[in-house]
N, C-alpha and C. Protein backbone atom coordinates (compact mmCIF):
# COMPACT_ATOMS: atom_id res chain seq x y z
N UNK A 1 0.84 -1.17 0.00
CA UNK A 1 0.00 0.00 0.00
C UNK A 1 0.88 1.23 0.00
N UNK A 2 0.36 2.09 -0.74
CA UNK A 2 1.39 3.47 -0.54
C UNK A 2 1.00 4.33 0.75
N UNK A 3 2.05 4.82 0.83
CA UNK A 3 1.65 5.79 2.06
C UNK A 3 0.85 6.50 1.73
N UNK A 4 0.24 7.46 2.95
CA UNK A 4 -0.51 8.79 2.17
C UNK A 4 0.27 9.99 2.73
N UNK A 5 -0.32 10.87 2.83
CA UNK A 5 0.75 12.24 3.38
C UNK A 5 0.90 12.32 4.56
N UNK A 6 2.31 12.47 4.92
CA UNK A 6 2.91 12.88 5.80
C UNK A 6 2.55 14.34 6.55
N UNK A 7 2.39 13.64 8.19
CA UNK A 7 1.89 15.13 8.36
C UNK A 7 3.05 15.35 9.62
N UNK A 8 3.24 16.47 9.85
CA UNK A 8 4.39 16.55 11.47
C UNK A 8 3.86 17.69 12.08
N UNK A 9 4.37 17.82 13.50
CA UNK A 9 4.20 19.16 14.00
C UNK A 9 5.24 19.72 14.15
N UNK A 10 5.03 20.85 14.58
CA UNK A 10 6.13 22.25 14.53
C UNK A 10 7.21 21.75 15.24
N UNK A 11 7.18 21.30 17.01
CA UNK A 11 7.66 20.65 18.25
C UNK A 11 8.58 19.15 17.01
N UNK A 12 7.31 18.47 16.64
CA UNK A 12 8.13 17.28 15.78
C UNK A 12 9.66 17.83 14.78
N UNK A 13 9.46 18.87 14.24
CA UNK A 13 10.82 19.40 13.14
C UNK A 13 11.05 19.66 13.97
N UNK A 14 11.26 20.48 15.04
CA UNK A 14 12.55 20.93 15.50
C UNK A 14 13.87 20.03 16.82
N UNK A 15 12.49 18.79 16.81
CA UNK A 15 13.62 17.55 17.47
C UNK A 15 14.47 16.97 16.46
N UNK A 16 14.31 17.23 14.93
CA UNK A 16 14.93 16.40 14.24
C UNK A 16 16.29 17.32 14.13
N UNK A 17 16.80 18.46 14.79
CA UNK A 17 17.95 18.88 15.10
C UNK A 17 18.56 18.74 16.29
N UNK A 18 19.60 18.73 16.25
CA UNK A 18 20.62 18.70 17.55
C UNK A 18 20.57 19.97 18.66
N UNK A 19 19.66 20.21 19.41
CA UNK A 19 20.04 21.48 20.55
C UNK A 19 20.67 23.00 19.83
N UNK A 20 21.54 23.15 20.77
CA UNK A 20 21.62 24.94 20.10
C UNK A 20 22.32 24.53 19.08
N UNK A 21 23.01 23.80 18.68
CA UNK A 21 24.05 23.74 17.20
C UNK A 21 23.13 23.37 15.83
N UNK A 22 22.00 23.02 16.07
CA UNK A 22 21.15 23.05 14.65
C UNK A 22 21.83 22.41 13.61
N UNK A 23 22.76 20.90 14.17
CA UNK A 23 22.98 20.37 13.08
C UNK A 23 21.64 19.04 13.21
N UNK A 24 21.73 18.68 11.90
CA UNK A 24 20.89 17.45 12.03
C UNK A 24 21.09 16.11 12.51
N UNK A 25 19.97 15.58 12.88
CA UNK A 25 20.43 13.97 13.47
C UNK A 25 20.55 12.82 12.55
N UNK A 26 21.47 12.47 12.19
CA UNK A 26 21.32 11.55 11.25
C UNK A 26 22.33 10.33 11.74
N UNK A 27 21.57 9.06 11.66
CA UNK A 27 21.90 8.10 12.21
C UNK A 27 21.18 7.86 13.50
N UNK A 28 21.14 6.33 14.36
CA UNK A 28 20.36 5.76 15.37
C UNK A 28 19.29 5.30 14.55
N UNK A 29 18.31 4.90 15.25
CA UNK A 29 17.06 4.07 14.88
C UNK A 29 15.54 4.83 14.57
N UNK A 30 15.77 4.82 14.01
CA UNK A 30 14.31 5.39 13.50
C UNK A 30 13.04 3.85 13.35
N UNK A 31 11.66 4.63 14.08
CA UNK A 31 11.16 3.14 13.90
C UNK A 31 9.37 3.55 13.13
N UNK A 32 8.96 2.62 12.61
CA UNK A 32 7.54 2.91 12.28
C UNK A 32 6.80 1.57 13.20
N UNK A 33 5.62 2.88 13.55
CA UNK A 33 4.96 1.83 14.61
C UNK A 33 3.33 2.09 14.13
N UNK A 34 2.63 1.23 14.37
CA UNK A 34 1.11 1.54 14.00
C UNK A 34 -0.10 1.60 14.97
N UNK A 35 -0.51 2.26 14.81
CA UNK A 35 -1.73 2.57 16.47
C UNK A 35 -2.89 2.87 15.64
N UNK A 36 -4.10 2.49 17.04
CA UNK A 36 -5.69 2.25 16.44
C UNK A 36 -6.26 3.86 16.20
N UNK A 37 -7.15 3.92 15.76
CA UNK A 37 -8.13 4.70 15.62
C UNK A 37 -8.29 6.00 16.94
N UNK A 38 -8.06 5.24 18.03
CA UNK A 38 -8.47 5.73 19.35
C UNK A 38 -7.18 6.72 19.76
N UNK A 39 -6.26 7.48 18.83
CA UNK A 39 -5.36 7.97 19.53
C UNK A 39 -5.68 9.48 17.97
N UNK A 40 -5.91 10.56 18.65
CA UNK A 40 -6.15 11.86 17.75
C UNK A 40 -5.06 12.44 17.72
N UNK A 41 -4.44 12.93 16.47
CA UNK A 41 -2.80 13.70 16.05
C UNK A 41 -3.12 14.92 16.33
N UNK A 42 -2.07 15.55 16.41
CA UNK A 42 -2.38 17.08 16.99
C UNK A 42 -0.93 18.09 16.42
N UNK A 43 -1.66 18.17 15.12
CA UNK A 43 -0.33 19.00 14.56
C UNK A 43 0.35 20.28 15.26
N UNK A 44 0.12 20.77 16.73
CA UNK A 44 0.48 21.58 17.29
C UNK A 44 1.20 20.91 18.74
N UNK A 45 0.57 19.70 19.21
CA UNK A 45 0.65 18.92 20.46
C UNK A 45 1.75 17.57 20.30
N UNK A 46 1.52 17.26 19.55
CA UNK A 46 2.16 15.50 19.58
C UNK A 46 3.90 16.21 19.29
N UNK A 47 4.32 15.20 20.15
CA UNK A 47 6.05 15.34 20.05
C UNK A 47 6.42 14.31 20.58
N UNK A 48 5.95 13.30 21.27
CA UNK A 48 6.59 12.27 22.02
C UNK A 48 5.81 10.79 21.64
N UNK A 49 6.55 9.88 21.40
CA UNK A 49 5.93 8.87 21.64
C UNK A 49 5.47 8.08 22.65
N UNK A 50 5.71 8.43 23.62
CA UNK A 50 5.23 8.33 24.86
C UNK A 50 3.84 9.07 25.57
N UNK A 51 3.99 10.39 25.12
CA UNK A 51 2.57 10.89 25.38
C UNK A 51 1.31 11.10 23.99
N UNK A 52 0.52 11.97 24.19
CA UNK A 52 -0.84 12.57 23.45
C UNK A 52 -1.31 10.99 23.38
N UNK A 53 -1.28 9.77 23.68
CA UNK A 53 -2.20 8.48 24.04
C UNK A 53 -1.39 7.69 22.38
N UNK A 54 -0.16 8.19 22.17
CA UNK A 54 0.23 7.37 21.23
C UNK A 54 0.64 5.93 21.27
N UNK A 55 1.78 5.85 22.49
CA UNK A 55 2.41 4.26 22.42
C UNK A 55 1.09 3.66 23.34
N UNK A 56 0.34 4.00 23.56
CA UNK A 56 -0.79 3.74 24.76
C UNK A 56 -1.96 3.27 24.01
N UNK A 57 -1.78 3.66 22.27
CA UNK A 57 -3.04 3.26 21.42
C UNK A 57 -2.18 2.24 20.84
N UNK A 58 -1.24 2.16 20.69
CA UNK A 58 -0.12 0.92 19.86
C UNK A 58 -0.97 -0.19 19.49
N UNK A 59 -1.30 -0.77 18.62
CA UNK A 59 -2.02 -2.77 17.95
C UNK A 59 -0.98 -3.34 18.62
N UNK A 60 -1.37 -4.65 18.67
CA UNK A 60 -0.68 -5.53 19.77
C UNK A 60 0.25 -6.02 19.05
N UNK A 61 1.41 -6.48 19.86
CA UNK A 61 3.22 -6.58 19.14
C UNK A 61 2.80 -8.26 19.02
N UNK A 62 1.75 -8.46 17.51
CA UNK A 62 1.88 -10.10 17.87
C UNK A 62 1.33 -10.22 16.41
N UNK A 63 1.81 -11.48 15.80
CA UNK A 63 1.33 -11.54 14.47
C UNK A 63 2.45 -11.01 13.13
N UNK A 64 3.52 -10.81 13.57
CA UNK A 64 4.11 -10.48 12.27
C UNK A 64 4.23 -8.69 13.07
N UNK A 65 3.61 -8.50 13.75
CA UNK A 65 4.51 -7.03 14.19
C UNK A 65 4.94 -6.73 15.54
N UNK A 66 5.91 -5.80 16.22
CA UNK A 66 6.65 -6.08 17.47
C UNK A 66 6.37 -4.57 17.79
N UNK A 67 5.74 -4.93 18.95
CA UNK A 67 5.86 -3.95 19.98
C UNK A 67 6.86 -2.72 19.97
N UNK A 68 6.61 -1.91 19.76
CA UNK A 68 7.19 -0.64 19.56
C UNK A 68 7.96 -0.14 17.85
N UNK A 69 7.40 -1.25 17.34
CA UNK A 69 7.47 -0.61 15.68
C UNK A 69 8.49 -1.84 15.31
N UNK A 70 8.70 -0.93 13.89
CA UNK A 70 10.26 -2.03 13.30
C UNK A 70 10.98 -0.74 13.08
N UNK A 71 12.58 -0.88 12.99
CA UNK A 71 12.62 -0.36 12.59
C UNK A 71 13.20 0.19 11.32
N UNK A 72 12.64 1.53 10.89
CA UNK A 72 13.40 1.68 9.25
C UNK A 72 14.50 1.18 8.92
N UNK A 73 14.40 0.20 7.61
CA UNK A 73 15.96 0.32 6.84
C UNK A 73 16.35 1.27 5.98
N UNK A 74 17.80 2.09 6.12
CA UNK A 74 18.25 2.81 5.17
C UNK A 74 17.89 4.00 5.55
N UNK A 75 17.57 4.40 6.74
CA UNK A 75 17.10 6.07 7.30
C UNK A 75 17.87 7.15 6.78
N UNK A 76 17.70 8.29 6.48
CA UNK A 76 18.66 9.31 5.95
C UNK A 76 17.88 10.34 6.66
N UNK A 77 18.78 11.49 6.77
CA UNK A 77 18.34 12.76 7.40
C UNK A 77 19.48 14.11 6.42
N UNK A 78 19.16 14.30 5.65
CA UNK A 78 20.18 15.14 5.15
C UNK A 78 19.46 16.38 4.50
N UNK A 79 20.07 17.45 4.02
CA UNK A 79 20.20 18.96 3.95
C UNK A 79 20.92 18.80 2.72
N UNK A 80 20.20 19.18 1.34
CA UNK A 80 20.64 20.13 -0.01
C UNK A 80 19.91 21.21 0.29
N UNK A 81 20.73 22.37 -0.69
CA UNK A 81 19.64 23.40 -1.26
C UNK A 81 18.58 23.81 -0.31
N UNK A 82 18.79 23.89 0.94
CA UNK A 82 18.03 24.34 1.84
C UNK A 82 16.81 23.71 2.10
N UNK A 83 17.03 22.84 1.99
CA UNK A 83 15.95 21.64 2.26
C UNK A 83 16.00 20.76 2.89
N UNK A 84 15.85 20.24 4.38
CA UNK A 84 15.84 19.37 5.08
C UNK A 84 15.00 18.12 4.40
N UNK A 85 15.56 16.95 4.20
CA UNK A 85 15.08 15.55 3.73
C UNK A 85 15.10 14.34 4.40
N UNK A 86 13.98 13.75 4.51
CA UNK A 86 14.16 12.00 5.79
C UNK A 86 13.63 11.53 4.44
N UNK A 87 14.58 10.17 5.01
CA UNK A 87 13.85 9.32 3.59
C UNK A 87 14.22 8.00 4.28
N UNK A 88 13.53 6.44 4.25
CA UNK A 88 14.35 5.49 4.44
C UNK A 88 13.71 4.30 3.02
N UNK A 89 13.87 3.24 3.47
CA UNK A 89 13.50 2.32 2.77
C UNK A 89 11.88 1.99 2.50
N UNK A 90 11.56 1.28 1.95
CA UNK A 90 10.16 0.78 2.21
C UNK A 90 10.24 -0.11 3.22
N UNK A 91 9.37 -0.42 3.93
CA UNK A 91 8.73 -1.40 4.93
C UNK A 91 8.30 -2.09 4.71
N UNK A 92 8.43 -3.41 5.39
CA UNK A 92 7.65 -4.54 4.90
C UNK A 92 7.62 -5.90 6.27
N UNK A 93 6.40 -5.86 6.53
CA UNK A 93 5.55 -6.60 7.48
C UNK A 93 4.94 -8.16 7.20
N UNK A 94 5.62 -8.90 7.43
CA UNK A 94 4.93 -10.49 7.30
C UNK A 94 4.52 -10.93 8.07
N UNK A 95 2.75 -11.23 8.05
CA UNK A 95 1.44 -11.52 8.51
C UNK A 95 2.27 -12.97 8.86
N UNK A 96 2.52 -13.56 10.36
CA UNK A 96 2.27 -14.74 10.89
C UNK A 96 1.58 -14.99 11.67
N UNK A 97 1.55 -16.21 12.40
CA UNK A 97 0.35 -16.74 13.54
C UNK A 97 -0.99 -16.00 13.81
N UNK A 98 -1.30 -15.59 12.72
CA UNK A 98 -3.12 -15.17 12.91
C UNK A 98 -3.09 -13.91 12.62
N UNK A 99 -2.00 -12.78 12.41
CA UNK A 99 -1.63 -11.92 11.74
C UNK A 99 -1.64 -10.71 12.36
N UNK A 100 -1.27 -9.61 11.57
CA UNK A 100 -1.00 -8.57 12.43
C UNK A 100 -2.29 -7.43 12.54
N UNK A 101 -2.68 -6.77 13.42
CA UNK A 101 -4.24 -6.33 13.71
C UNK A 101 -4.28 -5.09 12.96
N UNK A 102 -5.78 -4.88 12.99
CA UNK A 102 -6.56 -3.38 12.30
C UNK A 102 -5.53 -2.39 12.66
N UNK A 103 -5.26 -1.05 11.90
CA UNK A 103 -4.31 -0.24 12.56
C UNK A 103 -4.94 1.26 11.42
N UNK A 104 -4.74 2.37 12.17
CA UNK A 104 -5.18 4.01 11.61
C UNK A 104 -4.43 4.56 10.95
N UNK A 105 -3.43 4.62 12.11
CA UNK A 105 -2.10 5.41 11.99
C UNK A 105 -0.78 5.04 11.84
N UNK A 106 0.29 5.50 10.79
CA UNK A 106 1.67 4.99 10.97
C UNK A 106 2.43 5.83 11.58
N UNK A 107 3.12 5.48 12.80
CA UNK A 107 3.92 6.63 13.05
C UNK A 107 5.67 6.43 12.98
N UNK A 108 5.97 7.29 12.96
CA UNK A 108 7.71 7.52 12.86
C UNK A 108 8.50 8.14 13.81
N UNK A 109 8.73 7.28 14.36
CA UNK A 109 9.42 7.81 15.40
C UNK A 109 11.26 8.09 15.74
N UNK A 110 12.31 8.60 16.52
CA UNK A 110 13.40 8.76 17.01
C UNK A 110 13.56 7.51 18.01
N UNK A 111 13.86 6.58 18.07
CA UNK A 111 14.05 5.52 19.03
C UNK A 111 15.14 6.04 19.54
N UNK A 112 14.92 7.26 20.36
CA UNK A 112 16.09 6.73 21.50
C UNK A 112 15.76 8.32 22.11
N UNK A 113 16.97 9.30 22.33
CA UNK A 113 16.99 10.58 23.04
C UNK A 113 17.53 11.50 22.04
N UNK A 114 16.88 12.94 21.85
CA UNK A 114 16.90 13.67 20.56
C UNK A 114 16.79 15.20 21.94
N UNK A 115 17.71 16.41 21.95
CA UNK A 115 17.18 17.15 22.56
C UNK A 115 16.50 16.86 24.02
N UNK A 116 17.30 15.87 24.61
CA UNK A 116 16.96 15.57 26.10
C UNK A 116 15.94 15.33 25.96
N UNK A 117 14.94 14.79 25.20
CA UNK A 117 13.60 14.27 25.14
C UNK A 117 13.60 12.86 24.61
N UNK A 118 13.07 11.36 25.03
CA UNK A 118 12.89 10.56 24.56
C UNK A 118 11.80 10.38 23.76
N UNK A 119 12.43 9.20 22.15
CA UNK A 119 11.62 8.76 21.86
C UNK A 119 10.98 10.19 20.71
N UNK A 120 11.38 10.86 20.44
CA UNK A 120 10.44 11.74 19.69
C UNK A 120 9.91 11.51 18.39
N UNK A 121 8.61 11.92 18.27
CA UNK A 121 7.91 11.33 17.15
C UNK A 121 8.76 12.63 15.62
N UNK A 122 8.78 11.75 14.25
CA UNK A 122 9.09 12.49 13.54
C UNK A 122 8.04 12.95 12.32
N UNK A 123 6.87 12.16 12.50
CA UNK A 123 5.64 12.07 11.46
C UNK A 123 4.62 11.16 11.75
N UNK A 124 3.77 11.37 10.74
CA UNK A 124 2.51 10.35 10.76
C UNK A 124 1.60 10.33 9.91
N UNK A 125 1.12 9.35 8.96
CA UNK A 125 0.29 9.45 8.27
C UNK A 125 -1.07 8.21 8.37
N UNK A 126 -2.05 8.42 7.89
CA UNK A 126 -3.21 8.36 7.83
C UNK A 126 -3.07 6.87 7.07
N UNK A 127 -3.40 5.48 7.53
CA UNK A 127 -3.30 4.17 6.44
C UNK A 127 -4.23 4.51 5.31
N UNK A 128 -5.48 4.98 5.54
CA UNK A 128 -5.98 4.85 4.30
C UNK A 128 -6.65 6.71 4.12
N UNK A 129 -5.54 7.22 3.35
CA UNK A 129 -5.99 8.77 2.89
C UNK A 129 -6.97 8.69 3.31
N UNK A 130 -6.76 9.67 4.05
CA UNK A 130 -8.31 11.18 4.26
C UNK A 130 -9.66 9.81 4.59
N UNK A 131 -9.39 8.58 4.60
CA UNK A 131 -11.04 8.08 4.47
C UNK A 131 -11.85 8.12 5.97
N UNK A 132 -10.74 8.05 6.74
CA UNK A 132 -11.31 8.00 8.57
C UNK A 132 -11.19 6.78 8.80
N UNK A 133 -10.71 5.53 8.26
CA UNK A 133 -11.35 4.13 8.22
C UNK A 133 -9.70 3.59 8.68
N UNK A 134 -9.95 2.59 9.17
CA UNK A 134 -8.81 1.85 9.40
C UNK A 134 -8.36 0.96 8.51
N UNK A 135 -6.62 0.45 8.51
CA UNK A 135 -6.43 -0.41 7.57
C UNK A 135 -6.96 -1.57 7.65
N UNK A 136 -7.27 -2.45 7.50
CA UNK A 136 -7.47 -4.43 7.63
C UNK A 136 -6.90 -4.69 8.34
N UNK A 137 -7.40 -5.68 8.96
CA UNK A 137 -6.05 -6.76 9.97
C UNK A 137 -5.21 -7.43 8.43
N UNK A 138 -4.11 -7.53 8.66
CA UNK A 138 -3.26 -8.60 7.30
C UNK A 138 -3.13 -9.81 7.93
N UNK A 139 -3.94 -11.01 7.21
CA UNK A 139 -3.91 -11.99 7.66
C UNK A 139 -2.64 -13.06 7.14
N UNK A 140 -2.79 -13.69 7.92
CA UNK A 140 -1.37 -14.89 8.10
C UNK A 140 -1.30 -15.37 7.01
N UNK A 141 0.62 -15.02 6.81
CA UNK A 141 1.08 -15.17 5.56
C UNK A 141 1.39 -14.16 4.14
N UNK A 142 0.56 -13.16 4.58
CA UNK A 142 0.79 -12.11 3.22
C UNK A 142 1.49 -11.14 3.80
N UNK A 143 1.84 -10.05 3.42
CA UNK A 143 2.40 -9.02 3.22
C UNK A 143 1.75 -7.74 3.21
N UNK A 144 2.40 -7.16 4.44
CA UNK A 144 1.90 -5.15 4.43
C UNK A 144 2.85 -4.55 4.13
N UNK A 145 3.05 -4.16 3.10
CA UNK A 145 4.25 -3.07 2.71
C UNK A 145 4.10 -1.84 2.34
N UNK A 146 5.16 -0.84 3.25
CA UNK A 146 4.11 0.79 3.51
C UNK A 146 5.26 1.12 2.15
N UNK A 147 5.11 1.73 1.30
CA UNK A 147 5.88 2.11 0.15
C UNK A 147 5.69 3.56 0.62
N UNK A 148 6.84 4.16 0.55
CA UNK A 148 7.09 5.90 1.09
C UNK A 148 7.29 6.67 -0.42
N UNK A 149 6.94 8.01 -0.53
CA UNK A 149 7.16 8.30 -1.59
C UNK A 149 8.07 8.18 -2.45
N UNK A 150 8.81 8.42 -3.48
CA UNK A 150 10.13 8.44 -4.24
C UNK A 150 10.68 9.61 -3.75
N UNK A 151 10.11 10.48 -3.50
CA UNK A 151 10.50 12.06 -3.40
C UNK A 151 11.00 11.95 -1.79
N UNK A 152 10.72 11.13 -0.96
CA UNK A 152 11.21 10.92 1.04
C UNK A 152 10.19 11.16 0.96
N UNK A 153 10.24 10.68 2.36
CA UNK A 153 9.25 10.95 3.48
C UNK A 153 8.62 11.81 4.00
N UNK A 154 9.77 12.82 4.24
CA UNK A 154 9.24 14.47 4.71
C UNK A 154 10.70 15.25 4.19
N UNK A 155 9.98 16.34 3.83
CA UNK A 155 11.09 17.62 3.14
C UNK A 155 10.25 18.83 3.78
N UNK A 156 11.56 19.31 4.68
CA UNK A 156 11.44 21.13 5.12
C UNK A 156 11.94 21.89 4.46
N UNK A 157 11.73 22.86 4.08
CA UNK A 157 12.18 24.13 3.42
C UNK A 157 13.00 24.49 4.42
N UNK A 158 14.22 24.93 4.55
CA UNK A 158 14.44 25.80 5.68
C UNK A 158 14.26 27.57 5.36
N UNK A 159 13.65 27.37 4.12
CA UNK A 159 14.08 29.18 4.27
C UNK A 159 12.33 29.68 4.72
């Protein structure tokens, strides 16, 4: 399935720099994790994966997916032309033992400490565009693969 748009908050870009030196973070673990319906984004509020009821709405780490996400292969965080860019690999999830459950939201997170804050979220998008609806459970044996744009994941302007 392709992704749909990436959305972040204000608090979210500015963990993806280093403290007063404003270089970027690139490298550590970046992870995508998927949560139900029952947890509302807050493009002004959400910054942590720990709070706004995110890791607290998490689908259960069973079936082909693990508790606190997977995480990205091939993460990048880099700066041309005044443009901040995340980009990693595609994802890909194999449905075992009864498979992996219904899910809303994908989120992207900093696995680890960014700006003396753990865990900070870096995005999130919607499984099925704009519809309100949740994805399917993927049942045992097939394949969920979140395909990210060609263009990354998320691009800031810095000017």
């Amino acid at each position: 399935m392709a992704a749909s748009v990436f959305k972040t908050s204000d608090k979210c870009i500015l963990n993806m720099v280093e403290g007063a030196t404003g270089t970027l973070r690139n490298g550590g673990t970046y992870k995508l994790a998927f949560v139900t319906n029952s947890w509302t984004p807050s493009l002004t509020d959400t910054e942590l994966w720990a709070d706004t009821g995110l890791s607290s709405n998490e689908i259960a780490g069973t079936g082909g997916y693990t508790t606190g996400g997977q995480a990205l292969d091939s993460a990048t965080l880099a700066v041309a032309s005044g443009v901040v860019k995340f980009d990693a690999a595609d994802e890909v999830f194999t449905a075992t033992s009864g498979g992996i459950a219904a899910w809303r939201y994908g989120v992207i997170y900093y696995a680890g400490t960014l700006n003396s804050k753990a865990n900070p979220v870096v995005c999130w998008f919607e499984g099925v565009d704009g519809a309100g609806s949740d994805v399917p459970a993927t049942t045992e044996s097939n394949t969920l693969t979140i395909a990210f744009n060609a263009s990354g994941i998320l691009s800031v302007n810095q000017a």
